[in-house]
Protein backbone atom coordinates (compact mmCIF):
# COMPACT_ATOMS: atom_id res chain seq x y z
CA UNK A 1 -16.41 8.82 5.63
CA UNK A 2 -14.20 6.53 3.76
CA UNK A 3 -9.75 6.62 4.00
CA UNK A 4 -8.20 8.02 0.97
CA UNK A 5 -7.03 5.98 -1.91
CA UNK A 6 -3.41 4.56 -0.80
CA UNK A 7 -0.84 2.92 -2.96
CA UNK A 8 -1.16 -0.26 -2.56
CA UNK A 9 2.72 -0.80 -3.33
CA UNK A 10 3.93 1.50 -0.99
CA UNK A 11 0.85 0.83 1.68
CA UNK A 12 0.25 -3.16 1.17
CA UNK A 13 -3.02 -4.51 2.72
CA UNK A 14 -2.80 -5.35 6.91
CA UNK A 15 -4.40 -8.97 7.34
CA UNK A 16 -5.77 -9.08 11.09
CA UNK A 17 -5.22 -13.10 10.93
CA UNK A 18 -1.27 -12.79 10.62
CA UNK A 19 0.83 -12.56 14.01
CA UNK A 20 2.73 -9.41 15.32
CA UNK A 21 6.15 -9.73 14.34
CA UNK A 22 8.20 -9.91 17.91
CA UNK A 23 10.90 -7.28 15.95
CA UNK A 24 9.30 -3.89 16.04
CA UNK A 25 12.08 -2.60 13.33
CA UNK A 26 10.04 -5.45 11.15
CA UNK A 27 7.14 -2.55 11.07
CA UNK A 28 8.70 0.61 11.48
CA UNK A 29 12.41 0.10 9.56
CA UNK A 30 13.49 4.04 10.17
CA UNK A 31 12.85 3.85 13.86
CA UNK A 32 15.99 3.57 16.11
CA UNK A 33 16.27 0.78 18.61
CA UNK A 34 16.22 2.33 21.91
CA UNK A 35 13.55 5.09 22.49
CA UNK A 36 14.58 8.67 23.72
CA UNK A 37 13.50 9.15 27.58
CA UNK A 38 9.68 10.19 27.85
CA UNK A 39 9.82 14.02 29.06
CA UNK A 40 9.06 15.12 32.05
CA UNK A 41 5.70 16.03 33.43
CA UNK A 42 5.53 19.49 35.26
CA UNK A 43 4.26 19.05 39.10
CA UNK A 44 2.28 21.64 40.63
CA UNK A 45 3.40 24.91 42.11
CA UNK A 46 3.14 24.39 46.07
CA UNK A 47 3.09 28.61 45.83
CA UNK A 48 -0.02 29.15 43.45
CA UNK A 49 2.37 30.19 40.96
CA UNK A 50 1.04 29.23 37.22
CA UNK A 51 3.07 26.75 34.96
CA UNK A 52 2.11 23.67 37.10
CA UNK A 53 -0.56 21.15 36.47
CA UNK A 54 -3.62 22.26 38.26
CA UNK A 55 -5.09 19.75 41.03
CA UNK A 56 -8.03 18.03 40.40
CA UNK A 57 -11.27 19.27 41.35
């Protein structure tokens, strides 16, 4: 399966041999500077109740 066609204008080619850039707004311009706080993940119920994250088995 190949990738679809992309404009090469708007979609320029990535060369693997040229460094990261250290600013990641360099990459991503519409991206804010500080990233929202990652949500919480739900804990199980001590009750049996459902909702929490089941325990491994």
């Amino acid at each position: 399966m190949t990738g679809p066609d992309l404009d090469p204008e708007q979609y320029p080619p990535i060369d693997p041999r040229e460094p990261v850039p250290d600013d990641a707004g360099d990459l991503l311009p519409g991206a804010p500077d500080e990233l929202p706080e990652a949500p919480a993940e739900p804990m199980p119920d001590d009750g049996g109740n459902a909702g929490g994250v089941r325990e491994p088995a």
